[in-house]
Protein backbone atom coordinates (compact mmCIF):
# COMPACT_ATOMS: atom_id res chain seq x y z
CA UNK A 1 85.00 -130.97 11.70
CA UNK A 2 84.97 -129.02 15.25
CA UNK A 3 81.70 -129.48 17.01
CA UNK A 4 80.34 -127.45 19.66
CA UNK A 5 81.10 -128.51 22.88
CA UNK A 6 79.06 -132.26 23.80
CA UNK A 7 77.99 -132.34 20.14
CA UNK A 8 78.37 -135.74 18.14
CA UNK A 9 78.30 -136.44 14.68
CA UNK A 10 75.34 -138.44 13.49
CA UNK A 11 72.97 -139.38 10.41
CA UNK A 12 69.28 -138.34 10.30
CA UNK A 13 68.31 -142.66 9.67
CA UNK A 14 70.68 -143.10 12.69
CA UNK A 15 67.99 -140.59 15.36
CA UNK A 16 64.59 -141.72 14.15
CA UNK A 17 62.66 -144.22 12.28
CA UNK A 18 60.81 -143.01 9.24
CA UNK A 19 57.32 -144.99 8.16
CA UNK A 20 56.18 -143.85 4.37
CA UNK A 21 52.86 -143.68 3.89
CA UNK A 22 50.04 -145.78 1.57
CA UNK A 23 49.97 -145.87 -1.66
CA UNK A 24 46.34 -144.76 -1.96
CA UNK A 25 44.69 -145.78 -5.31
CA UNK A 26 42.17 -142.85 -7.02
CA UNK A 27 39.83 -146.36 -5.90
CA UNK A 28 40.04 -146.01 -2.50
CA UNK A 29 39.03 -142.22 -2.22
CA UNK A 30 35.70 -141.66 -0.38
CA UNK A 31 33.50 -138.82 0.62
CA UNK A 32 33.08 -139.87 4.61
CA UNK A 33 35.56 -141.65 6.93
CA UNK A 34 39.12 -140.16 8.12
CA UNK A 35 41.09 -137.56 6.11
CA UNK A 36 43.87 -138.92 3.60
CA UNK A 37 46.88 -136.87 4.01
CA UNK A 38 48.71 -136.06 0.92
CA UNK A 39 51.19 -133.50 -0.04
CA UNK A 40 48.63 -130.85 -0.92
CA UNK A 41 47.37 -131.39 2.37
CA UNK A 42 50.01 -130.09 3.94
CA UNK A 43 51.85 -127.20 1.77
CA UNK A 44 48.11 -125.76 0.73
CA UNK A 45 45.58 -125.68 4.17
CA UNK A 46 43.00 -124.99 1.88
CA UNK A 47 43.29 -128.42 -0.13
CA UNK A 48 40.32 -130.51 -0.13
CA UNK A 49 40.58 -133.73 1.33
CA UNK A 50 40.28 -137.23 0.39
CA UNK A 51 38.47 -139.81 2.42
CA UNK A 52 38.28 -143.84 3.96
CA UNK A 53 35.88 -145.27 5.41
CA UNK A 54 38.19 -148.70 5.64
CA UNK A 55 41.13 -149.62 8.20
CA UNK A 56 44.18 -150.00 7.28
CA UNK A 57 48.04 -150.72 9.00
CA UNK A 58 48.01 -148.48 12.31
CA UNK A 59 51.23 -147.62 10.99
CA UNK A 60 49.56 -145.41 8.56
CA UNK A 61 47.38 -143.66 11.02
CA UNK A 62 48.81 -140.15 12.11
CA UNK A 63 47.45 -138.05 15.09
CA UNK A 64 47.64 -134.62 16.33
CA UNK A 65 51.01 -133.83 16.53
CA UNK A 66 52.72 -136.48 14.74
CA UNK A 67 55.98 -135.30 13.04
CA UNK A 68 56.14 -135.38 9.02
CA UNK A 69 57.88 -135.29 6.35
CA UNK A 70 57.22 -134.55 2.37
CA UNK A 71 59.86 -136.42 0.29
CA UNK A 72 59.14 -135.84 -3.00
CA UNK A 73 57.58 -133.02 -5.38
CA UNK A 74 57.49 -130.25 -2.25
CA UNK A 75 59.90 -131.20 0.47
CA UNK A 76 59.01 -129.84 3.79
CA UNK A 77 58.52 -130.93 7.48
CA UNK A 78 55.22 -130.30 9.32
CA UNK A 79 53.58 -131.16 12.43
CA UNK A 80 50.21 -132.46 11.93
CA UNK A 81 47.68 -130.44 13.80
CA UNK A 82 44.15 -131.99 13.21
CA UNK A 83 42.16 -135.23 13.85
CA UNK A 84 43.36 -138.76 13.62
CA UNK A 85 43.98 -139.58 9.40
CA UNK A 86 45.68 -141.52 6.92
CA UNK A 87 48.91 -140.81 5.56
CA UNK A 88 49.97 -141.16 1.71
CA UNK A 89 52.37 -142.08 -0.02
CA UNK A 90 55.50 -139.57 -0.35
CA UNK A 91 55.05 -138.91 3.23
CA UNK A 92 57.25 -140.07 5.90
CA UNK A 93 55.29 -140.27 9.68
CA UNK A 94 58.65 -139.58 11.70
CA UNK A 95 59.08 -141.11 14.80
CA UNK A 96 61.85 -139.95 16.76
CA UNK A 97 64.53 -142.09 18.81
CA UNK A 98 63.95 -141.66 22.80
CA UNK A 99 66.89 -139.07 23.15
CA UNK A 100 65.74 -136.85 20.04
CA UNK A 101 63.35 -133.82 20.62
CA UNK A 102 60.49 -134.11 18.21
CA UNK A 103 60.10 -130.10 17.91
CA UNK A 104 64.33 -130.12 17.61
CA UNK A 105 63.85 -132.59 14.85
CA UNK A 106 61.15 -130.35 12.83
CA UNK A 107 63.44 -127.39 12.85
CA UNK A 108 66.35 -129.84 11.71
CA UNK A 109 64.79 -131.38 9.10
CA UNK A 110 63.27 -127.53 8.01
CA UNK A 111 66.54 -126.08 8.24
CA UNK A 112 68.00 -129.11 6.09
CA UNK A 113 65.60 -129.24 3.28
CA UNK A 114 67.73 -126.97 1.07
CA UNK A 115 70.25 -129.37 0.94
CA UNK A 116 67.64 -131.99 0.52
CA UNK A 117 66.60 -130.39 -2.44
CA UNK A 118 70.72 -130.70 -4.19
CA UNK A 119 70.01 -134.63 -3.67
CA UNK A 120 67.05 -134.80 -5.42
CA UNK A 121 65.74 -136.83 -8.37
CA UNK A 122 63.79 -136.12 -11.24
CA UNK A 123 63.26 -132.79 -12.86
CA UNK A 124 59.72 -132.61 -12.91
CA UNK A 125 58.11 -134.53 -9.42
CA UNK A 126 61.50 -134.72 -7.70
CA UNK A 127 62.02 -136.95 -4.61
CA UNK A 128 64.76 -137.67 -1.85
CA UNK A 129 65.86 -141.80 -1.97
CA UNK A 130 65.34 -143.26 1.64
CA UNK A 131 68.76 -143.81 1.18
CA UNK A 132 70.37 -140.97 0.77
CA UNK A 133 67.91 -139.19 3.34
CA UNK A 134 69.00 -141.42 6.12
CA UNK A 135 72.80 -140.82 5.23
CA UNK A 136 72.22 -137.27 5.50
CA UNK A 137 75.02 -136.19 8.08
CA UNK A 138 74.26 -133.80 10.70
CA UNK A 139 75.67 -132.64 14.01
CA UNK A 140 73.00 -133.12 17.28
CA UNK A 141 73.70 -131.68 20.78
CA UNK A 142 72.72 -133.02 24.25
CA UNK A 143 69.17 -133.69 25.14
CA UNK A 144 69.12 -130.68 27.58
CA UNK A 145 70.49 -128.28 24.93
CA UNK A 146 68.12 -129.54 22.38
CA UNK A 147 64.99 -128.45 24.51
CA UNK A 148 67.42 -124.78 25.31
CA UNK A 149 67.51 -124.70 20.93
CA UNK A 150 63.30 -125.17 20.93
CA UNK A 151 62.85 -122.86 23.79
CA UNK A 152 64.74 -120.03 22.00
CA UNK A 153 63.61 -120.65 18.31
CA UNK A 154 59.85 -120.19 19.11
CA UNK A 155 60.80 -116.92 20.99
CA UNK A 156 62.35 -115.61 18.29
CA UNK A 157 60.09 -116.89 16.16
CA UNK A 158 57.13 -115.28 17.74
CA UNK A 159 58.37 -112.29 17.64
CA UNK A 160 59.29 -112.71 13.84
CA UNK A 161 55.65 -114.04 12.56
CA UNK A 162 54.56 -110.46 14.78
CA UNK A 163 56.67 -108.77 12.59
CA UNK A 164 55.26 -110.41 9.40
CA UNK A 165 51.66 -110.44 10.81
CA UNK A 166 52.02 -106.60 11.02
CA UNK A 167 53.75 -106.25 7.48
CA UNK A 168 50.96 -108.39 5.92
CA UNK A 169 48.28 -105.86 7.48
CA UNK A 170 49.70 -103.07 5.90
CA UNK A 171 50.11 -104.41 2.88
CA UNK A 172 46.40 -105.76 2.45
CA UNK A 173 45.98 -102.16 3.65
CA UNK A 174 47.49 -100.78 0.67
CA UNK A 175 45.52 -102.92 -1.37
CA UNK A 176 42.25 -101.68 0.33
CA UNK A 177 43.67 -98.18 -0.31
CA UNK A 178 44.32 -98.60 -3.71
CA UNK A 179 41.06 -100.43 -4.98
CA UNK A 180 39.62 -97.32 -2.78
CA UNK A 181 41.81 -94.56 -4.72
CA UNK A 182 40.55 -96.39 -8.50
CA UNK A 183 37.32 -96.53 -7.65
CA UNK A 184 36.66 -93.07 -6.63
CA UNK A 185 38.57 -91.72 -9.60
CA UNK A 186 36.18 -93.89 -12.20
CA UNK A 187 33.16 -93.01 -10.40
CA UNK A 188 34.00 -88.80 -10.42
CA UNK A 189 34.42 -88.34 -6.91
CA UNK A 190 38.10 -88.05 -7.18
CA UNK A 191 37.84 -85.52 -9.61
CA UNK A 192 34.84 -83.80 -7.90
CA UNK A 193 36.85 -80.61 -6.80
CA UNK A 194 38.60 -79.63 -10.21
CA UNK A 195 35.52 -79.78 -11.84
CA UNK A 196 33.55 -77.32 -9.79
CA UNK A 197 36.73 -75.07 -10.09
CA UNK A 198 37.08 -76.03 -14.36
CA UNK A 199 33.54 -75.45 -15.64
CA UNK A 200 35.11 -74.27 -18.53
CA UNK A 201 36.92 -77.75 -19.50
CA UNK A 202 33.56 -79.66 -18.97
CA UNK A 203 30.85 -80.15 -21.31
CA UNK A 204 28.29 -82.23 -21.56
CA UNK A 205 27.95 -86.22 -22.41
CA UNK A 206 26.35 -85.58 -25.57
CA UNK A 207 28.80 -83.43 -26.46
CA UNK A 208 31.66 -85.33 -25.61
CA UNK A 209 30.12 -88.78 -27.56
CA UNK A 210 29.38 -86.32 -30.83
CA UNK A 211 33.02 -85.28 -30.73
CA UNK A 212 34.45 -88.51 -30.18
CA UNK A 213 32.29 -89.63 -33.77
CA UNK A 214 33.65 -86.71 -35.44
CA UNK A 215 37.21 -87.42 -34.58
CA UNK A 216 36.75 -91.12 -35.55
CA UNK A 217 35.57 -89.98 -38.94
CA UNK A 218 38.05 -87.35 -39.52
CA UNK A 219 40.53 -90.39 -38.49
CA UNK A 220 38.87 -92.90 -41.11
CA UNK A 221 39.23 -90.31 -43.92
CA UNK A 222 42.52 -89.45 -43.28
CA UNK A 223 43.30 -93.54 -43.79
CA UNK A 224 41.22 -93.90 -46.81
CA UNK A 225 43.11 -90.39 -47.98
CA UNK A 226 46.67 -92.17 -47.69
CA UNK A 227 45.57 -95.08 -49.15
CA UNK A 228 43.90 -93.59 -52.14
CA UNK A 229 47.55 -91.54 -52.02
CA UNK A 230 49.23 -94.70 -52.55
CA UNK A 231 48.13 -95.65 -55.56
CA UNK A 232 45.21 -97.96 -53.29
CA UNK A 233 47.88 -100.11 -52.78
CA UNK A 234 46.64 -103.17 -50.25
CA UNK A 235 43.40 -103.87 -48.63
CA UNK A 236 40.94 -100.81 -48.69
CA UNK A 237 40.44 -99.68 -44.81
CA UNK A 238 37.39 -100.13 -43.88
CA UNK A 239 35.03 -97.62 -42.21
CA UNK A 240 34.68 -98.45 -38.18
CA UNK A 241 32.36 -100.32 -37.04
CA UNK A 242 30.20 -98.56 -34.15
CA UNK A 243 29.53 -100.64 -31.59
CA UNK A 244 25.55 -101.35 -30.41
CA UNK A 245 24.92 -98.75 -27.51
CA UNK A 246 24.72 -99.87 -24.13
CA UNK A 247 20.82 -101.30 -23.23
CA UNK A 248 19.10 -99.53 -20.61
CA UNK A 249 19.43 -102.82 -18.79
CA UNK A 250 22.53 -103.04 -18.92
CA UNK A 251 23.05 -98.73 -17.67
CA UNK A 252 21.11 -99.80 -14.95
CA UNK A 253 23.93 -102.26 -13.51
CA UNK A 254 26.39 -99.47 -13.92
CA UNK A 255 26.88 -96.82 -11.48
CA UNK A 256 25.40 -93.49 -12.11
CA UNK A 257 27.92 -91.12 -13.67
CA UNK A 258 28.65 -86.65 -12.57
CA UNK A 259 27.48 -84.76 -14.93
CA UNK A 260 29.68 -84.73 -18.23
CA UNK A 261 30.40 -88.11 -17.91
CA UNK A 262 29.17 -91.49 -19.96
CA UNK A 263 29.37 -94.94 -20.28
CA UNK A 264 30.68 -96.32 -23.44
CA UNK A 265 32.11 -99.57 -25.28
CA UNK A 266 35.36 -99.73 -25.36
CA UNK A 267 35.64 -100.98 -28.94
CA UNK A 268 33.65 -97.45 -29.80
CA UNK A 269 37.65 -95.60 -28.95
CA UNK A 270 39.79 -98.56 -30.77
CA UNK A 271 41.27 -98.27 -33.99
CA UNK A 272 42.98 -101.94 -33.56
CA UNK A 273 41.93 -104.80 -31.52
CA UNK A 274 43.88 -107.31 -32.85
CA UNK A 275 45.82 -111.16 -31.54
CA UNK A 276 49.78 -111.14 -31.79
CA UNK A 277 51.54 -113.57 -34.18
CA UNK A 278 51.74 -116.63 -33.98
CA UNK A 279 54.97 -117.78 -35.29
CA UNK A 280 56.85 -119.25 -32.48
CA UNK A 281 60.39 -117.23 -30.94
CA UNK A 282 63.67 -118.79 -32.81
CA UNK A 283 67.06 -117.89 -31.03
CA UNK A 284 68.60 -115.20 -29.03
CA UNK A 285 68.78 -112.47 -31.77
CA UNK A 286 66.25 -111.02 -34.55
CA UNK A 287 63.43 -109.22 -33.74
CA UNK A 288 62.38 -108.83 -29.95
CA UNK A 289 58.89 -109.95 -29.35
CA UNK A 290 57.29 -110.56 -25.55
CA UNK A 291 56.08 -113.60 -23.74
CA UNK A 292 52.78 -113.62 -22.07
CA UNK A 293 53.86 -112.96 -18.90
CA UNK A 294 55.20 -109.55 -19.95
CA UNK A 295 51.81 -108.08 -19.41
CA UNK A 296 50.10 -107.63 -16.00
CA UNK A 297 47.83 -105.09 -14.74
CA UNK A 298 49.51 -101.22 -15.11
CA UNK A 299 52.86 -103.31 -15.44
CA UNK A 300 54.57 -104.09 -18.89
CA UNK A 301 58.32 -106.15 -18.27
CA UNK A 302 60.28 -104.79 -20.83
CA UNK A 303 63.05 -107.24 -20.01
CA UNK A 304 60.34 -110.41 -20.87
CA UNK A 305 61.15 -111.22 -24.15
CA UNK A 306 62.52 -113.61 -26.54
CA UNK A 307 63.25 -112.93 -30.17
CA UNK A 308 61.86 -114.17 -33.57
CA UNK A 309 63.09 -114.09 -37.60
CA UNK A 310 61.57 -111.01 -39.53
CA UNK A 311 64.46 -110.13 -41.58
CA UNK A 312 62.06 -109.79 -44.52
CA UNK A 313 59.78 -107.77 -42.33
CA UNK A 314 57.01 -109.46 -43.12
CA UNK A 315 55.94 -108.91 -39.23
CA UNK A 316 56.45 -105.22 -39.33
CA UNK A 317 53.31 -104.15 -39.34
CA UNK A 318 52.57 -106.17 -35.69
CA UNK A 319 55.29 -104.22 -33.97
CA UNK A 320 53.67 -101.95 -31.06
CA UNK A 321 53.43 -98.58 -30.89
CA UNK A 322 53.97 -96.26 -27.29
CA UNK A 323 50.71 -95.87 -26.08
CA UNK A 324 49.12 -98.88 -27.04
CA UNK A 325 47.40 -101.18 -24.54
CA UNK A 326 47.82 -104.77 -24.52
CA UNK A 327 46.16 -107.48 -22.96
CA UNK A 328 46.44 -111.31 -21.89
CA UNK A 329 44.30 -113.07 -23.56
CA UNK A 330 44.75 -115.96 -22.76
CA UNK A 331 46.71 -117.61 -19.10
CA UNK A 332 46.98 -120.52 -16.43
CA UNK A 333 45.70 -118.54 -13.83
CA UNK A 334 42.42 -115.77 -14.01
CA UNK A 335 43.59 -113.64 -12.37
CA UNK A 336 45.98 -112.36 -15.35
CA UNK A 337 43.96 -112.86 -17.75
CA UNK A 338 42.00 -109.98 -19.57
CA UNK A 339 44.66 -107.50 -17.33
CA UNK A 340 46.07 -104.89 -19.60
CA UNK A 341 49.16 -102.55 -19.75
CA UNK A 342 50.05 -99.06 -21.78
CA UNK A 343 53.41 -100.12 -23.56
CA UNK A 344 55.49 -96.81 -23.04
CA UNK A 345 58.34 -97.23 -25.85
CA UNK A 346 59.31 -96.47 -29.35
CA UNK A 347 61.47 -99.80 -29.49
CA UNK A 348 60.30 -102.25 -32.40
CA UNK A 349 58.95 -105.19 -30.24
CA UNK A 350 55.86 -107.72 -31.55
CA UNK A 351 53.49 -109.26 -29.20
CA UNK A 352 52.55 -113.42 -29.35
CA UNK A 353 48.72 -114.36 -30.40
CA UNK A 354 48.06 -114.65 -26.56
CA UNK A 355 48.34 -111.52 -26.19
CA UNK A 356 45.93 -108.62 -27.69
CA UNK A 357 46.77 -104.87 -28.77
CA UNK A 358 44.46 -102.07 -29.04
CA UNK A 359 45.31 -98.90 -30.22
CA UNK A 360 42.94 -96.03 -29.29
CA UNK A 361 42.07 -93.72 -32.94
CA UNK A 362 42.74 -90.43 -31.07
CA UNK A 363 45.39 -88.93 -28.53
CA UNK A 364 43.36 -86.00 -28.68
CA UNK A 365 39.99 -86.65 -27.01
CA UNK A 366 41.42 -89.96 -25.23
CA UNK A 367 44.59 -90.69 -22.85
CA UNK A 368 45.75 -94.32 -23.01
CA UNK A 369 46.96 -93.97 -19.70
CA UNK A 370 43.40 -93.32 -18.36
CA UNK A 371 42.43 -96.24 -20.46
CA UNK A 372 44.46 -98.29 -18.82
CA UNK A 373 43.48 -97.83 -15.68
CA UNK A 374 40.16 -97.66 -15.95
CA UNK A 375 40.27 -101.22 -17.64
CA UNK A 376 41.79 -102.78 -14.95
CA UNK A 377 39.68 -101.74 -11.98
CA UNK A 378 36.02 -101.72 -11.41
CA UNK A 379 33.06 -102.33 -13.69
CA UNK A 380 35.19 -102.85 -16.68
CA UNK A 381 37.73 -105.25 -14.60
CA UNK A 382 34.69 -107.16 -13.59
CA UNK A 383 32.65 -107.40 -16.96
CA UNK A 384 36.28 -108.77 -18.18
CA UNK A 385 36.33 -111.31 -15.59
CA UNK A 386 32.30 -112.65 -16.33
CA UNK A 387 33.45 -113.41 -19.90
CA UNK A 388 36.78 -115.30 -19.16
CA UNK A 389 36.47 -119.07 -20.15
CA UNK A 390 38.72 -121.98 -19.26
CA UNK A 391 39.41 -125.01 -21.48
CA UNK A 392 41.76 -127.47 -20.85
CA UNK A 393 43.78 -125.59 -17.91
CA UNK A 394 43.99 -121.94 -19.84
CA UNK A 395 41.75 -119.55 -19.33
CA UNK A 396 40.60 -116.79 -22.01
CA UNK A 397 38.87 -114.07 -23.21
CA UNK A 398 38.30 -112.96 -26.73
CA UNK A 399 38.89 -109.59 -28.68
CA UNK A 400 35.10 -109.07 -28.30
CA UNK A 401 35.17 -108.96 -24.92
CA UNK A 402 37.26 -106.65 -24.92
CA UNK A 403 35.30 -104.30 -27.55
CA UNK A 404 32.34 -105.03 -25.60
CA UNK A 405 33.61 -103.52 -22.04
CA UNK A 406 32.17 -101.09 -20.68
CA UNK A 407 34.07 -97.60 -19.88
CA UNK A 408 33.41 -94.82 -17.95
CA UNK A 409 34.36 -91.70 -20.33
CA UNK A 410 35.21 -88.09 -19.34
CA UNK A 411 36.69 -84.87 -20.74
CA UNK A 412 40.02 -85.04 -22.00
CA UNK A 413 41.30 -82.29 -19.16
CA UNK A 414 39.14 -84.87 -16.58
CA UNK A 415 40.92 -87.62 -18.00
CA UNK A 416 44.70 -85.80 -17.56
CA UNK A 417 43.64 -84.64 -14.24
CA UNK A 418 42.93 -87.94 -13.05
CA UNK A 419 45.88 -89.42 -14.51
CA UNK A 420 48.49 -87.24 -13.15
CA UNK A 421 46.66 -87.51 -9.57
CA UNK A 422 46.44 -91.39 -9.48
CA UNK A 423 49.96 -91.64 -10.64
CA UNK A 424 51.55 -89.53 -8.01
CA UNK A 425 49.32 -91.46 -4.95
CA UNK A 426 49.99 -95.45 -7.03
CA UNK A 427 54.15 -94.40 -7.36
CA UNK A 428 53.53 -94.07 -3.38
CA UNK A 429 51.64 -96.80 -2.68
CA UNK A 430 54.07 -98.95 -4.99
CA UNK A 431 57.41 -97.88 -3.57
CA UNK A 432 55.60 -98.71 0.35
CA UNK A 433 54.51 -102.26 -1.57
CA UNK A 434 57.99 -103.08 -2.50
CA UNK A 435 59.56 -102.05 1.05
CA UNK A 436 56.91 -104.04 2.49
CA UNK A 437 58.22 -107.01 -0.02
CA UNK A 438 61.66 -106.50 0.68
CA UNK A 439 61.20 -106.64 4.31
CA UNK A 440 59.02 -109.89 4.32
CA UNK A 441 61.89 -111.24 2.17
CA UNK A 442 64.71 -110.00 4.96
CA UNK A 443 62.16 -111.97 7.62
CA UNK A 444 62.57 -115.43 5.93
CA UNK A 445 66.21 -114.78 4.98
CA UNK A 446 66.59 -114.66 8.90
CA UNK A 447 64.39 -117.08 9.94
CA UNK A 448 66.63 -119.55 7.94
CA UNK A 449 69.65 -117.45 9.35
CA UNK A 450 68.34 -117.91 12.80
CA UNK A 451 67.91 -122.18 12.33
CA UNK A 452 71.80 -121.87 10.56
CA UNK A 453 72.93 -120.90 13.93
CA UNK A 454 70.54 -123.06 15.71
CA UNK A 455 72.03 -125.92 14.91
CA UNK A 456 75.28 -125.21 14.37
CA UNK A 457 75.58 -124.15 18.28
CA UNK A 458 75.85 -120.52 18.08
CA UNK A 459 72.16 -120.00 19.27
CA UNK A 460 72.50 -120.77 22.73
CA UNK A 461 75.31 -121.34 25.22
CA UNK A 462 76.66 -125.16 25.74
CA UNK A 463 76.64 -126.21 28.99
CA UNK A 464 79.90 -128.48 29.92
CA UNK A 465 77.34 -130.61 32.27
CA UNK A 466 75.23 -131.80 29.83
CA UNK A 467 75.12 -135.15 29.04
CA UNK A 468 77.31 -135.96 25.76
CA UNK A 469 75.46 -136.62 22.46
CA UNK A 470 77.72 -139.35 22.26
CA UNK A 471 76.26 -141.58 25.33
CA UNK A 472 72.74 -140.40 23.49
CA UNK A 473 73.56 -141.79 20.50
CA UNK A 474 74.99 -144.68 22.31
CA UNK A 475 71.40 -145.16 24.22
CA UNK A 476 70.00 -145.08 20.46
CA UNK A 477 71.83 -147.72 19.49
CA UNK A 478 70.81 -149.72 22.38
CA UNK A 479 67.30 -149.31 21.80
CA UNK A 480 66.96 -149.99 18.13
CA UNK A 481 69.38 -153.11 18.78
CA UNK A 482 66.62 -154.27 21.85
CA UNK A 483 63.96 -153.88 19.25
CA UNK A 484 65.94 -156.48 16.27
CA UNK A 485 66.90 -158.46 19.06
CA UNK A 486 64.56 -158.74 22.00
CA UNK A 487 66.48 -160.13 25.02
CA UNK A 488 64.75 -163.55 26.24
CA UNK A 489 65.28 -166.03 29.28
CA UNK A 490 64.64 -168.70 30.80
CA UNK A 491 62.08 -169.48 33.37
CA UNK A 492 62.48 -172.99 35.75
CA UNK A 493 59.70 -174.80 33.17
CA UNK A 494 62.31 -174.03 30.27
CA UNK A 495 60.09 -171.66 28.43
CA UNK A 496 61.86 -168.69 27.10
CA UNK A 497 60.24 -164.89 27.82
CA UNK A 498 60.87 -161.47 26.58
């Protein structure tokens, strides 16, 4: 291996001593006393904290700006910045030799945690040996360069975390923007202009509710028709069920609607609310059907799928239709659950129980594609998120939650209107989202590309009258061999001192 000029080849055990932490029982935890740190601590700063009152080994007390290091489940090195506290188990307190640069050593051991990761154990909790972390190799320059390495890392880190600071505004900007741009279009104020220049398109609430019933009629009969056609062959359709009207109480926590608008239940527009299948995926052929996660809000990941038996067919009659709107019922996390998507194809794809379709009873009177936005912003996003219910880690909702949200309702031409507009301004605001991703991705790739060259000696210039690494790693030696074996003499009574 070349080295850079005054660099010396070294092991991480052989430039610092590494003290793991106590193994804390759930016994020991109290609510007063000084902070336990564990691993959560450290990757998660808003991780609450456990507590002891007792003292323990001052070897497992850790100060503001003592140098760690996570060994197993998340690796990582940090620098503790807070009051005095315990350290866990898992957790190395590092305590650099006398010729190592603490800060040099954080960016080291940062830089070298990929390669941490390759000599791992375990697949689920995995963990670096002591062993093999000490005998990790790596190349350390002279004392004077390591502070020149700091000195330019933090500069060009500053200016990087500017750069990210900046990209992170604008992108909670664009949020902002586009909860703004929703809420205005389900509240009429969006639409505000076309309507006083479309009288003729608008009528009035009443209106608009009686033809809704009339079109859900006309749609029963024409199922009953088909299945009296048939030969009434299979279950006899049943008539829809009309869903109780909103209270006044409950109008009265809704925003007030323009005129020739109402609020409605969305199980009043729905000619199938209805859980996926439940018969788990077999294989990498058959019948395509989703996973949960192919569903988030005004996205549907065509490409999430696995695949499931139904040569007989005997799942036909689950496959989706374009412009239905699915939901997660049930998920790990809130936030995705009760989001909903409008699936946009004519392939033959099923959907698991976890997931819920509806399918609106007219493309006449009602655009899915309004539907689905409206149900994922505002009111309707927030009576969703009252209901969900969590259980053993997974949180739900039910198809009757779903029925029972409430929707803001307008014209058909409104509806279009609205559509079109929102779509043109959220393809915008999406494409600056994913240039906004892209670049924060670019930042990391060269903050990593930026500690590569750091310690590989391409960051800064070598200076030929720096002290070697060698005579610092000689020093090293010295001093951990002083501390094994203290030197002692004599004194004239005989009695031997350190």
């Amino acid at each position: 291996m070349d080295l850079p000029l005054n660099w010396a080849l070294t092991s991480l055990g052989d430039i610092a001593n590494y003290v793991n932490g106590k193994a804390f029982k759930p016994t020991d935890w109290e609510n007063h006393g000084k902070p336990i740190i564990r691993i959560q601590n450290l990757n998660n700063h808003t991780a609450s904290f456990n507590f002891s009152l007792a003292e323990h080994e001052q070897k497992y007390l850790v100060k503001n700006g003592d140098l760690l290091f996570a060994w197993s489940a998340s690796l990582g090195a940090y620098i503790w910045h807070g009051e005095d506290a315990w350290l866990n188990q898992h957790i190395f307190k590092v305590h650099p030799s006398i010729c190592i640069n603490k800060v040099f050593l954080y960016y080291l051991l940062t830089d070298i945690t990929a390669s941490l990761y390759a000599k791992s154990h375990g697949s689920g909790m995995v963990h670096v040996t002591k062993g093999k972390f000490e005998s990790t190799e790596i190349i350390i320059p002279p004392l004077q360069e390591q502070q020149r390495i700091v000195t330019k890392i933090e500069e060009l880190f500053s200016e990087l975390d500017k750069g990210i600071e900046s990209l992170k505004t604008a992108q909670q900007q664009l949020k902002i923007y586009r909860q703004s741009l929703l809420k205005h279009a389900f509240s009429g104020k969006l639409t505000e202009q076309w309507r006083a220049e479309n009288q003729d398109k608008i009528e009035t609430a009443e209106a608009l509710l009686a033809r809704i019933q009339i079109e859900r009629e006309q749609w029963y009969q024409e199922l009953l028709t088909n299945w009296e056609d048939n030969g009434r062959q299979g279950t006899k359709p049943k008539a829809p069920k009309v869903m109780p009207p909103l209270t006044d109480e409950e109008l009265a926590e809704l925003p007030e609607l323009p005129d020739g608008w109402v609020w409605g239940k969305y199980g009043d527009f729905c000619a199938i609310v209805r859980n996926g299948i439940s018969e788990k995926p077999i294989g990498d052929n058959g019948t395509p059907i989703f996973r949960i996660s192919a569903v988030r809000a005004l996205f549907f990941d065509m490409t999430d799928i696995r695949y499931i038996d139904n040569k007989t067919g005997k799942f036909d009659s689950y496959c989706l239709e374009r412009g239905d709107l699915v939901f997660t019922r049930y998920n790990g996390s809130r936030h995705y659950v009760g989001v909903c998507a409008e699936y946009r194809s004519n392939e033959k794809r099923l959907f698991p129980d976890k997931l819920v379709q509806t399918r609106l009873f007219s493309k006449i009177l009602l655009s899915s594609s309004y539907f689905e936005k409206v149900l994922n912003c505002g009111e309707t996003r927030k009576f969703l998120e009252s209901r969900i219910r969590t259980t053993a880690g997974q949180s739900g909702i039910s198809g009757d939650d779903i029925k029972f949200s409430p929707v803001p309702i307008c014209s058909i031409h409104e509806q279009i209107e609205i559509v079109s507009f929102l779509e043109s301004k959220l393809t915008i605001t999406d494409q600056l989202e994913k240039t906004i991703t892209i670049a924060l991705q670019q930042s990391e790739i060269l903050r990593q590309s930026i500690l590569k060259k750091a310690f590989s000696g391409q960051l800064v210039d070598q200076d030929p009258n720096d002290e070697p690494a060698s005579i610092l790693l000689e020093r090293i030696k010295a001093e951990k061999a002083a501390l094994i074996h203290p030197i002692t003499k004599k004194t004239k009574s005989g009695k031997k001192t350190v």
